[in-house]
PDB file of N, CA and C in Angstrom:
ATOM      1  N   UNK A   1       5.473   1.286   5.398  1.00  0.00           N
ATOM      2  CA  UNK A   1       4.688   2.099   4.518  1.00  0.00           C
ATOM      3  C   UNK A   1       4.355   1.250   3.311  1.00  0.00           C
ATOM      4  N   UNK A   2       2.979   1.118   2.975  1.00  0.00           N
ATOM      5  CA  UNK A   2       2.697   0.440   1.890  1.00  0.00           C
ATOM      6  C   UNK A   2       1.965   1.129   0.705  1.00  0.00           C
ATOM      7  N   UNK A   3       1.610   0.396  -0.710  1.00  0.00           N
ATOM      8  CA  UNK A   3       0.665   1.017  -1.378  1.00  0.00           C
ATOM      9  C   UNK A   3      -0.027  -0.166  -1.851  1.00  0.00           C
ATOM     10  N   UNK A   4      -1.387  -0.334  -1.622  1.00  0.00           N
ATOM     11  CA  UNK A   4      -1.991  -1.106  -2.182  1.00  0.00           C
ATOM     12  C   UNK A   4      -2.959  -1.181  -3.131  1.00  0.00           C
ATOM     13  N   UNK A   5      -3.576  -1.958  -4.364  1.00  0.00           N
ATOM     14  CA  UNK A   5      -4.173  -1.733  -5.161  1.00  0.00           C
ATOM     15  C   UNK A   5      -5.409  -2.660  -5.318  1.00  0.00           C
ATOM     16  N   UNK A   6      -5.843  -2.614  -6.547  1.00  0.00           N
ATOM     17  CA  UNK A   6      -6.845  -3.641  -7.205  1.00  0.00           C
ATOM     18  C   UNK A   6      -6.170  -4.337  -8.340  1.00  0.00           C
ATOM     19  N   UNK A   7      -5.827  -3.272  -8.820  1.00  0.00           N
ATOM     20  CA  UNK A   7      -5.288  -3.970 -10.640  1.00  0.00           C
ATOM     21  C   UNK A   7      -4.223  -2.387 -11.038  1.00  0.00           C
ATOM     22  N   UNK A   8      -3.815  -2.418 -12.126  1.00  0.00           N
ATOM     23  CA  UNK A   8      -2.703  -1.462 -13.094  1.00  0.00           C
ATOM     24  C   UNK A   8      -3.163  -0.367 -12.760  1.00  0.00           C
ATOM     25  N   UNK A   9      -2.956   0.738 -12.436  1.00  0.00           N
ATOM     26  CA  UNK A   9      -3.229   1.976 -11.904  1.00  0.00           C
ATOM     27  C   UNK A   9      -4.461   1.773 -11.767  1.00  0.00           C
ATOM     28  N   UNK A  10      -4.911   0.786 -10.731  1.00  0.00           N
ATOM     29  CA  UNK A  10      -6.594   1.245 -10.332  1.00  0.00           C
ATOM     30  C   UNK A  10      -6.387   2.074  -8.996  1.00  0.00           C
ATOM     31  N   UNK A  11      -7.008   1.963  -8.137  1.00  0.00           N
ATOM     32  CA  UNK A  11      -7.221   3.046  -6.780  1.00  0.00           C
ATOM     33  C   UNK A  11      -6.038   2.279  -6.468  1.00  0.00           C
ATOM     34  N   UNK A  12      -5.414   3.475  -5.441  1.00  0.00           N
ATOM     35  CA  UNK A  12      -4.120   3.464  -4.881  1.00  0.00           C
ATOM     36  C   UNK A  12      -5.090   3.462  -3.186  1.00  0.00           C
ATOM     37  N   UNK A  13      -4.113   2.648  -1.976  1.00  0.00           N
ATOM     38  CA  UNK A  13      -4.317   2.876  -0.732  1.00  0.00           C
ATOM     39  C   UNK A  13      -2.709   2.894  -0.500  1.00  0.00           C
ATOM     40  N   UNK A  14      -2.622   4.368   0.833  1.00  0.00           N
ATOM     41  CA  UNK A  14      -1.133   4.115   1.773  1.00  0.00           C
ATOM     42  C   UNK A  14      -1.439   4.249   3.204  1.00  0.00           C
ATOM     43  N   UNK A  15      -0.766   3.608   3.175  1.00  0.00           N
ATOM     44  CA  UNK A  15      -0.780   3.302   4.664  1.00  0.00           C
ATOM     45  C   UNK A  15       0.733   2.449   5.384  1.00  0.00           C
ATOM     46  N   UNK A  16       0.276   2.276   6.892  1.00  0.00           N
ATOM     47  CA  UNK A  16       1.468   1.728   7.065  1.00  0.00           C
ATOM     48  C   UNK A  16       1.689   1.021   8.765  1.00  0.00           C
ATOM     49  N   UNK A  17       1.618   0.052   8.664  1.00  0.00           N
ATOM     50  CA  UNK A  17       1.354  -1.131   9.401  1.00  0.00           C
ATOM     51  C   UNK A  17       3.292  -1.225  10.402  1.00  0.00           C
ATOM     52  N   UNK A  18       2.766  -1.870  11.550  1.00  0.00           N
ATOM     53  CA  UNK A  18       4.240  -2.561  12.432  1.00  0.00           C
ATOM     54  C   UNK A  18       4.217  -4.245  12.421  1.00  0.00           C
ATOM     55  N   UNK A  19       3.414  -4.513  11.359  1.00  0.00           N
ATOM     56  CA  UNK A  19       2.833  -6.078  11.047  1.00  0.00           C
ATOM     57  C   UNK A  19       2.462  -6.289   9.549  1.00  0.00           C
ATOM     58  N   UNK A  20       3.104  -5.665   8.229  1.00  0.00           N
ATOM     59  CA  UNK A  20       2.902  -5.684   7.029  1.00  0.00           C
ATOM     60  C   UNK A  20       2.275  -7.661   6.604  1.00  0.00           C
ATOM     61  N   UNK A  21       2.610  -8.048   6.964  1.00  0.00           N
ATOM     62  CA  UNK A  21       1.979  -9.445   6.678  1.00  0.00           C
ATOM     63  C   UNK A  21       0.914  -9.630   6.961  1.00  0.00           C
ATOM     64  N   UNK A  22       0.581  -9.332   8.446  1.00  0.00           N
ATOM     65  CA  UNK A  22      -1.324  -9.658   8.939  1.00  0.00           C
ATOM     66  C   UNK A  22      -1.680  -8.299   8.418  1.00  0.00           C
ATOM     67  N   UNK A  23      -1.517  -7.580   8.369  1.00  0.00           N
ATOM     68  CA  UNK A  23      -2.273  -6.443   7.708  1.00  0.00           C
ATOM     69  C   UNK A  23      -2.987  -6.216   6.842  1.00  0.00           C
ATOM     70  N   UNK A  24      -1.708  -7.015   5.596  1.00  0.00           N
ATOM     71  CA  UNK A  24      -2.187  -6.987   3.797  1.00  0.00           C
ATOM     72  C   UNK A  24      -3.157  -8.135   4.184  1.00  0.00           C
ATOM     73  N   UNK A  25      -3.089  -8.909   5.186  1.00  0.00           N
ATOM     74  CA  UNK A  25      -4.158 -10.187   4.994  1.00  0.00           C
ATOM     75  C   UNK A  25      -5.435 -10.062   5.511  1.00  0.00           C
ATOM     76  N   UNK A  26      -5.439  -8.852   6.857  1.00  0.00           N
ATOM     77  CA  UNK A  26      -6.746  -8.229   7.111  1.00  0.00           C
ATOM     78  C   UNK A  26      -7.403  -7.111   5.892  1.00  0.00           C
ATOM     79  N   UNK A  27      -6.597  -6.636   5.150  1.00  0.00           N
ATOM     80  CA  UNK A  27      -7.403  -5.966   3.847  1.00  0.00           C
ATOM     81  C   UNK A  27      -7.992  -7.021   3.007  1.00  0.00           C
ATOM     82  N   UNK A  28      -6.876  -7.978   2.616  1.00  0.00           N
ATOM     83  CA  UNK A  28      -7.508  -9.028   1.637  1.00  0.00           C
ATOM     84  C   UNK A  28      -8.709  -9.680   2.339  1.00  0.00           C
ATOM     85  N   UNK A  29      -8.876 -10.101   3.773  1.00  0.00           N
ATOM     86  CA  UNK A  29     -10.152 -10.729   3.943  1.00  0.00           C
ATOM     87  C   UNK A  29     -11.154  -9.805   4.512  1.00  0.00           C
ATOM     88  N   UNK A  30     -10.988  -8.546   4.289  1.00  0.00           N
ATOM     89  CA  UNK A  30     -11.864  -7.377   4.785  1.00  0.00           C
ATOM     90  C   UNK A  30     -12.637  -7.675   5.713  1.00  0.00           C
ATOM     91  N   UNK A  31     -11.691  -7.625   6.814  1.00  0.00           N
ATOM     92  CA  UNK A  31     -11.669  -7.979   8.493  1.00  0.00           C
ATOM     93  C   UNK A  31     -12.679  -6.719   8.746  1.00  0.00           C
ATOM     94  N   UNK A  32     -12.080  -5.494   7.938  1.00  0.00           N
ATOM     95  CA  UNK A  32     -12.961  -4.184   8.925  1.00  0.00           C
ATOM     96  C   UNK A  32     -13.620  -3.338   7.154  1.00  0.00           C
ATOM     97  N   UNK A  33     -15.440  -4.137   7.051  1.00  0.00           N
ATOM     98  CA  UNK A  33     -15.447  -4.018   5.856  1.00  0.00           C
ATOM     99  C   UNK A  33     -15.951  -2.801   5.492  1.00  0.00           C
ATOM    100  N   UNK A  34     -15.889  -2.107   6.092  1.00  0.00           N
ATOM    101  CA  UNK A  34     -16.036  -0.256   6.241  1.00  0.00           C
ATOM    102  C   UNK A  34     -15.279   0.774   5.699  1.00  0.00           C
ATOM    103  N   UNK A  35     -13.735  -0.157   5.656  1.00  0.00           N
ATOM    104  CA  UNK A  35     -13.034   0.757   5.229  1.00  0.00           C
ATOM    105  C   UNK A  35     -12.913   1.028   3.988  1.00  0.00           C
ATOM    106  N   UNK A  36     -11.882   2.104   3.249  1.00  0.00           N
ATOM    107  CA  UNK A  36     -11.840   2.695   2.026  1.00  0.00           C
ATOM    108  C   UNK A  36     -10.941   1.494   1.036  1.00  0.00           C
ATOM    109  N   UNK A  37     -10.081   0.298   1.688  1.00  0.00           N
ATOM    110  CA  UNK A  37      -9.649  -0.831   1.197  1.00  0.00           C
ATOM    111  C   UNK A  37     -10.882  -1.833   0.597  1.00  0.00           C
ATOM    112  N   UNK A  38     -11.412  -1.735   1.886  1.00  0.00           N
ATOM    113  CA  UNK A  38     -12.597  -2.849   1.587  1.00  0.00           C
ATOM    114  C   UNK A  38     -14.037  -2.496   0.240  1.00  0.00           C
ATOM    115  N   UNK A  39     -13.941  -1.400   0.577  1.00  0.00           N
ATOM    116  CA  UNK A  39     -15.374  -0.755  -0.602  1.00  0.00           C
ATOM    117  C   UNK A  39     -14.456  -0.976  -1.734  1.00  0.00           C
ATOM    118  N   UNK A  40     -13.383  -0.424  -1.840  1.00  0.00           N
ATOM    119  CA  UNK A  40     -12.574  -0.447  -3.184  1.00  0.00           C
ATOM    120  C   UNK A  40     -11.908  -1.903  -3.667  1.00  0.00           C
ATOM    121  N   UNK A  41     -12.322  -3.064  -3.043  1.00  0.00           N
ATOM    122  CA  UNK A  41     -11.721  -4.511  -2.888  1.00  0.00           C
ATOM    123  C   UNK A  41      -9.851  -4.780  -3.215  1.00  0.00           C
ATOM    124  N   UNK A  42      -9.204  -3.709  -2.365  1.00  0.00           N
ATOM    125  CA  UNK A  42      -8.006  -3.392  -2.839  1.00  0.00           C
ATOM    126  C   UNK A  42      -7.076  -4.786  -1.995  1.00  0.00           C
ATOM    127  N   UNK A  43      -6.342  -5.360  -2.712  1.00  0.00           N
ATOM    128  CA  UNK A  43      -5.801  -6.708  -1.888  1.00  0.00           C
ATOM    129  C   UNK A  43      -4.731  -6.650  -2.838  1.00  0.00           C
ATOM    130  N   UNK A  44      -3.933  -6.021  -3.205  1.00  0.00           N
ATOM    131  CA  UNK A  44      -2.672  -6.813  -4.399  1.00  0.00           C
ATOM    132  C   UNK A  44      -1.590  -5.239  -3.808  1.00  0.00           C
ATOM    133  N   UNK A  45      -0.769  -6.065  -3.239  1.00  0.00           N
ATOM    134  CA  UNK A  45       0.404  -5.215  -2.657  1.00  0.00           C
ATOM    135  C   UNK A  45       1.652  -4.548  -3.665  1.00  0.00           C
ATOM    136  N   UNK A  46       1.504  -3.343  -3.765  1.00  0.00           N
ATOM    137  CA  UNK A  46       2.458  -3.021  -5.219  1.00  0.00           C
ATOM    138  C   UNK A  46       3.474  -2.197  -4.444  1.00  0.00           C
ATOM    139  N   UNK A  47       4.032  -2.128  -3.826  1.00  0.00           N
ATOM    140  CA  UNK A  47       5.056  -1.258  -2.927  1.00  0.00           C
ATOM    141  C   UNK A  47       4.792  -1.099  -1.596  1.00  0.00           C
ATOM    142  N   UNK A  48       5.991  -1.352  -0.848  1.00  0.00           N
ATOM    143  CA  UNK A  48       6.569  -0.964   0.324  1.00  0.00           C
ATOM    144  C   UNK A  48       7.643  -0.799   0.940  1.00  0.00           C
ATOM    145  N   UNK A  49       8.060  -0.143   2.229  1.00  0.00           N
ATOM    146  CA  UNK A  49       8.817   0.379   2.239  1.00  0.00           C
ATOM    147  C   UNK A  49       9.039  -0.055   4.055  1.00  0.00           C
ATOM    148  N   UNK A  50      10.286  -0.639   4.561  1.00  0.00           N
ATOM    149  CA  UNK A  50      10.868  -0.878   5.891  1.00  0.00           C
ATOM    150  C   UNK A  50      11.326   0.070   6.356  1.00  0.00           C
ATOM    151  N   UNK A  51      10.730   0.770   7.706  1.00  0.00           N
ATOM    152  CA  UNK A  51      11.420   1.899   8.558  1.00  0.00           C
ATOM    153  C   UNK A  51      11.734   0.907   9.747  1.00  0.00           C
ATOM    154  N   UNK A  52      13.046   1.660  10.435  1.00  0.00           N
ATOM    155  CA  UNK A  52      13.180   1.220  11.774  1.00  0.00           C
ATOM    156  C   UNK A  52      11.796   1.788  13.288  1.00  0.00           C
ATOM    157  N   UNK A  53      11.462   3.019  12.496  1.00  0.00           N
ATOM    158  CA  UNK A  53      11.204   4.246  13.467  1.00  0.00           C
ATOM    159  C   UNK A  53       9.754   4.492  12.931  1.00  0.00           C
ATOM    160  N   UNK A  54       8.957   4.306  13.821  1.00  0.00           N
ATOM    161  CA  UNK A  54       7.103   4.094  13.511  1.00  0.00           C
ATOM    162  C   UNK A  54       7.280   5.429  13.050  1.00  0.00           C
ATOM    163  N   UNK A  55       7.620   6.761  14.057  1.00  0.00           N
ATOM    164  CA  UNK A  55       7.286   8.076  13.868  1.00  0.00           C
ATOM    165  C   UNK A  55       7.923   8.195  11.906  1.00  0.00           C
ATOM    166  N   UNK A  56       9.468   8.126  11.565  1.00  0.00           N
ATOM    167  CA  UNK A  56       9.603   8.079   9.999  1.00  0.00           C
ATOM    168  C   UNK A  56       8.549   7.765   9.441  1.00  0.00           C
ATOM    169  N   UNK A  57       7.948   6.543   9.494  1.00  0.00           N
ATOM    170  CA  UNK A  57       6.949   5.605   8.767  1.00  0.00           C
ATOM    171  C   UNK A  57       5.738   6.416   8.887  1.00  0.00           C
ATOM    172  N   UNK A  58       5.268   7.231   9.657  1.00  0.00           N
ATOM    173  CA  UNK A  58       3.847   7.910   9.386  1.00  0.00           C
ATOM    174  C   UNK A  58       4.260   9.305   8.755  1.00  0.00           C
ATOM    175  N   UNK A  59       5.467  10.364   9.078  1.00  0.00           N
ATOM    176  CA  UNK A  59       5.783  11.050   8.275  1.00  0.00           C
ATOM    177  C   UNK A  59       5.890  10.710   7.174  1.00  0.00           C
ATOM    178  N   UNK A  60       6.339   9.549   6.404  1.00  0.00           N
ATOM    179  CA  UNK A  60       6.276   9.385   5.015  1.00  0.00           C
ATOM    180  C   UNK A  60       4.895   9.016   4.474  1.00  0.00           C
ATOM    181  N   UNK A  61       4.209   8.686   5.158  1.00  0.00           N
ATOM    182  CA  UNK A  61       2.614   8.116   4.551  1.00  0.00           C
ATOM    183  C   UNK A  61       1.834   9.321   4.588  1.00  0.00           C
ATOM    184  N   UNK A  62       2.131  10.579   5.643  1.00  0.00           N
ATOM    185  CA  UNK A  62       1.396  11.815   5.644  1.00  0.00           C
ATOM    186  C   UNK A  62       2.195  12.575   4.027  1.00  0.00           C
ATOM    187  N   UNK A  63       2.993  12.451   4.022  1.00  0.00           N
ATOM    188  CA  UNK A  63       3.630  13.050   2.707  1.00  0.00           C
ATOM    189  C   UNK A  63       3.466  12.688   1.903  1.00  0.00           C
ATOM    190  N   UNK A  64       3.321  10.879   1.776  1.00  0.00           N
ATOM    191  CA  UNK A  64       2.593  10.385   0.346  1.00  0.00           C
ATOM    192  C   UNK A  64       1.358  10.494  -0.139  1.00  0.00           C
ATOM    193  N   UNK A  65       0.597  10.802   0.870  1.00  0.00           N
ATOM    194  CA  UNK A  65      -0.645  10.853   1.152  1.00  0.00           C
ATOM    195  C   UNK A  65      -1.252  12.299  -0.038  1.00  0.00           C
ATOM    196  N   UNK A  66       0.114  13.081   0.461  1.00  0.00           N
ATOM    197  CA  UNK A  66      -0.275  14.358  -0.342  1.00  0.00           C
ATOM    198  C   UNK A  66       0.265  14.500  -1.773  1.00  0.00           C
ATOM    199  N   UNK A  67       0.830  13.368  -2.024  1.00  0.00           N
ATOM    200  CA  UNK A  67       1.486  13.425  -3.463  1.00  0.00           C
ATOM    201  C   UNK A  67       0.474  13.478  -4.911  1.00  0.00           C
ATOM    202  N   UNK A  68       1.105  13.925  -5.621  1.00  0.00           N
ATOM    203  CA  UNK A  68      -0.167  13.985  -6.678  1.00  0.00           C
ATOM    204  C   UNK A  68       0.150  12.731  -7.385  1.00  0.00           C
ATOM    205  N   UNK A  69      -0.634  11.610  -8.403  1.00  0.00           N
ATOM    206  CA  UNK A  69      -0.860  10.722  -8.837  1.00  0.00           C
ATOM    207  C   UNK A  69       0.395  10.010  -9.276  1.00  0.00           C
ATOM    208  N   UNK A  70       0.942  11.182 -10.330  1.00  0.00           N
ATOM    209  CA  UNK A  70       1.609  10.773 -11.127  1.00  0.00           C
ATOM    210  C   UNK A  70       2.933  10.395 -10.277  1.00  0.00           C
ATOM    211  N   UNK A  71       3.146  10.937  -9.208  1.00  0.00           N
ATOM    212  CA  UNK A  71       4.529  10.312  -8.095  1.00  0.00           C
ATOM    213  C   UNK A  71       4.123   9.534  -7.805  1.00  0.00           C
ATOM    214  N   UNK A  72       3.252   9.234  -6.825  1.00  0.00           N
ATOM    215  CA  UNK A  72       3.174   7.481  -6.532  1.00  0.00           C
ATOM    216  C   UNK A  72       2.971   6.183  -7.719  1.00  0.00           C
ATOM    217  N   UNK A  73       2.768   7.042  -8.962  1.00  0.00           N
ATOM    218  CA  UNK A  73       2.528   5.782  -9.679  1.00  0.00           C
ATOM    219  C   UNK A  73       4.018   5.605 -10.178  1.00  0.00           C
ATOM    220  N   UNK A  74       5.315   6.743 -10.172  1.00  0.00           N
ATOM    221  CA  UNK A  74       6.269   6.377 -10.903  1.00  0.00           C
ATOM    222  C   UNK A  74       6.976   6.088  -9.515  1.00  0.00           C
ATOM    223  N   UNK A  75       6.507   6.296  -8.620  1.00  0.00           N
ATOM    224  CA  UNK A  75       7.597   5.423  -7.603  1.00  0.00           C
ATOM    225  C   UNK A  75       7.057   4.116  -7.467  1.00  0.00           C
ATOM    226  N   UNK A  76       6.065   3.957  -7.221  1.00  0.00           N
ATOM    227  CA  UNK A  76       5.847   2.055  -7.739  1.00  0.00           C
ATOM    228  C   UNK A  76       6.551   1.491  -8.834  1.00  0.00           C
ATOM    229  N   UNK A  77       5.870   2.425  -9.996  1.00  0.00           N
ATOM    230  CA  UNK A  77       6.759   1.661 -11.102  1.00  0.00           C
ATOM    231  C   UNK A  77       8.684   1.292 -11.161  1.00  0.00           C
ATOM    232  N   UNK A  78       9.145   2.192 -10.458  1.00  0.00           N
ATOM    233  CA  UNK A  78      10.713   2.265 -10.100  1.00  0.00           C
ATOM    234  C   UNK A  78      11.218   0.758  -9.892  1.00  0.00           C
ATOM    235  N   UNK A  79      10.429   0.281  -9.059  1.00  0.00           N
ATOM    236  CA  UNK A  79      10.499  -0.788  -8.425  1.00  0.00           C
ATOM    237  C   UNK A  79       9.977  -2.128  -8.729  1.00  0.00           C
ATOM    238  N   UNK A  80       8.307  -1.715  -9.144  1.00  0.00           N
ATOM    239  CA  UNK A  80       7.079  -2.775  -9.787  1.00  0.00           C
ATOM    240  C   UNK A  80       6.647  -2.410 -10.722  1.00  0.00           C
ATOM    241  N   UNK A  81       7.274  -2.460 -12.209  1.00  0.00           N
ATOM    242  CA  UNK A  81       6.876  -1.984 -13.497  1.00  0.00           C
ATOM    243  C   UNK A  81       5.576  -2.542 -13.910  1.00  0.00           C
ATOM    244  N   UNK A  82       5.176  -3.422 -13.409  1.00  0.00           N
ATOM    245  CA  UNK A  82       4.459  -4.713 -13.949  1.00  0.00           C
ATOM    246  C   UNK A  82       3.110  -4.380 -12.581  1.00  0.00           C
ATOM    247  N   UNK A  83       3.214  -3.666 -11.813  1.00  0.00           N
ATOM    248  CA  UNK A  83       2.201  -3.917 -10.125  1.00  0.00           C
ATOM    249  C   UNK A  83       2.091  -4.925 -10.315  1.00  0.00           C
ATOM    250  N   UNK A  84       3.164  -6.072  -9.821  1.00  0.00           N
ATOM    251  CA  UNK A  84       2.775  -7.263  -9.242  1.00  0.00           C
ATOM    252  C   UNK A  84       2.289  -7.346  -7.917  1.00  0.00           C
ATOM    253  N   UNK A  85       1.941  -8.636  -7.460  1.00  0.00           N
ATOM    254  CA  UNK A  85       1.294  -8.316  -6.264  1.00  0.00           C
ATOM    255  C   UNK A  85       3.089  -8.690  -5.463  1.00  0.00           C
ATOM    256  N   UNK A  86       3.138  -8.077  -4.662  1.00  0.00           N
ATOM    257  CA  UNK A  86       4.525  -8.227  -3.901  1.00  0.00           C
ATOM    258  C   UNK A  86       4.418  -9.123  -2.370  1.00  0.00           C
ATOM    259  N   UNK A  87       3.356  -9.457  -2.340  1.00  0.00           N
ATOM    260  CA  UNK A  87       2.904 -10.266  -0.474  1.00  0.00           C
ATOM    261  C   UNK A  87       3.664 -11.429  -0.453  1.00  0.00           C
ATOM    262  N   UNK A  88       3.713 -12.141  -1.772  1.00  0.00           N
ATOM    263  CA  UNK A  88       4.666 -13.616  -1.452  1.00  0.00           C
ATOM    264  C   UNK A  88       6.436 -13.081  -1.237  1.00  0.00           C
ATOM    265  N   UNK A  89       6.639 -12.133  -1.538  1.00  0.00           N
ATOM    266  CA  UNK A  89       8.184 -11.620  -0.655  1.00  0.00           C
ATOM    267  C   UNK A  89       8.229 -11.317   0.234  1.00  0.00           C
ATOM    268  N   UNK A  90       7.340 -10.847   1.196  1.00  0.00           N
ATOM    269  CA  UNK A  90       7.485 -10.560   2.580  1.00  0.00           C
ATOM    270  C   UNK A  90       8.092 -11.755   3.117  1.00  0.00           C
TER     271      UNK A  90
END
């Protein structure tokens, strides 16, 4: 489960990949330039999250999905006070 951005609370994307490395790198080179990543040029990785179990991992992205602003921005911050970009730790 990821959240990805542009810059400091700009547009938020979640989603959630079984390949978090080629993934964030098909958003950054907007492999599929249609999508809501690509119009919004979102490439700077500010949170994620390791499940064992694909099915967990889309229940939590359908639930984040529905969160109102101010939760996903203080659960990033928990972690990434700063939204750094987080891709060179993978």
């Amino acid at each position: 489960m990821t959240s990805i951005t542009n810059k400091i609370n700009g547009v938020l994307y979640i989603g959630f990949s079984n390949d978090l490395k080629r993934r964030i790198k098909q958003h950054r080179n907007k492999v599929h330039p249609n999508t809501f990543s690509a119009r919004y040029n979102l490439n700077r990785l500010v949170y994620f999250e390791y499940f064992i179990n694909r099915e967990e991992a889309l229940i939590r992205e359908k639930r984040m999905k529905k969160w109102k602003r101010e939760w996903k921005t203080s659960l990033i911050e928990e972690s990434n006070l700063e939204w750094k970009d987080l891709f060179d730790i993978l």
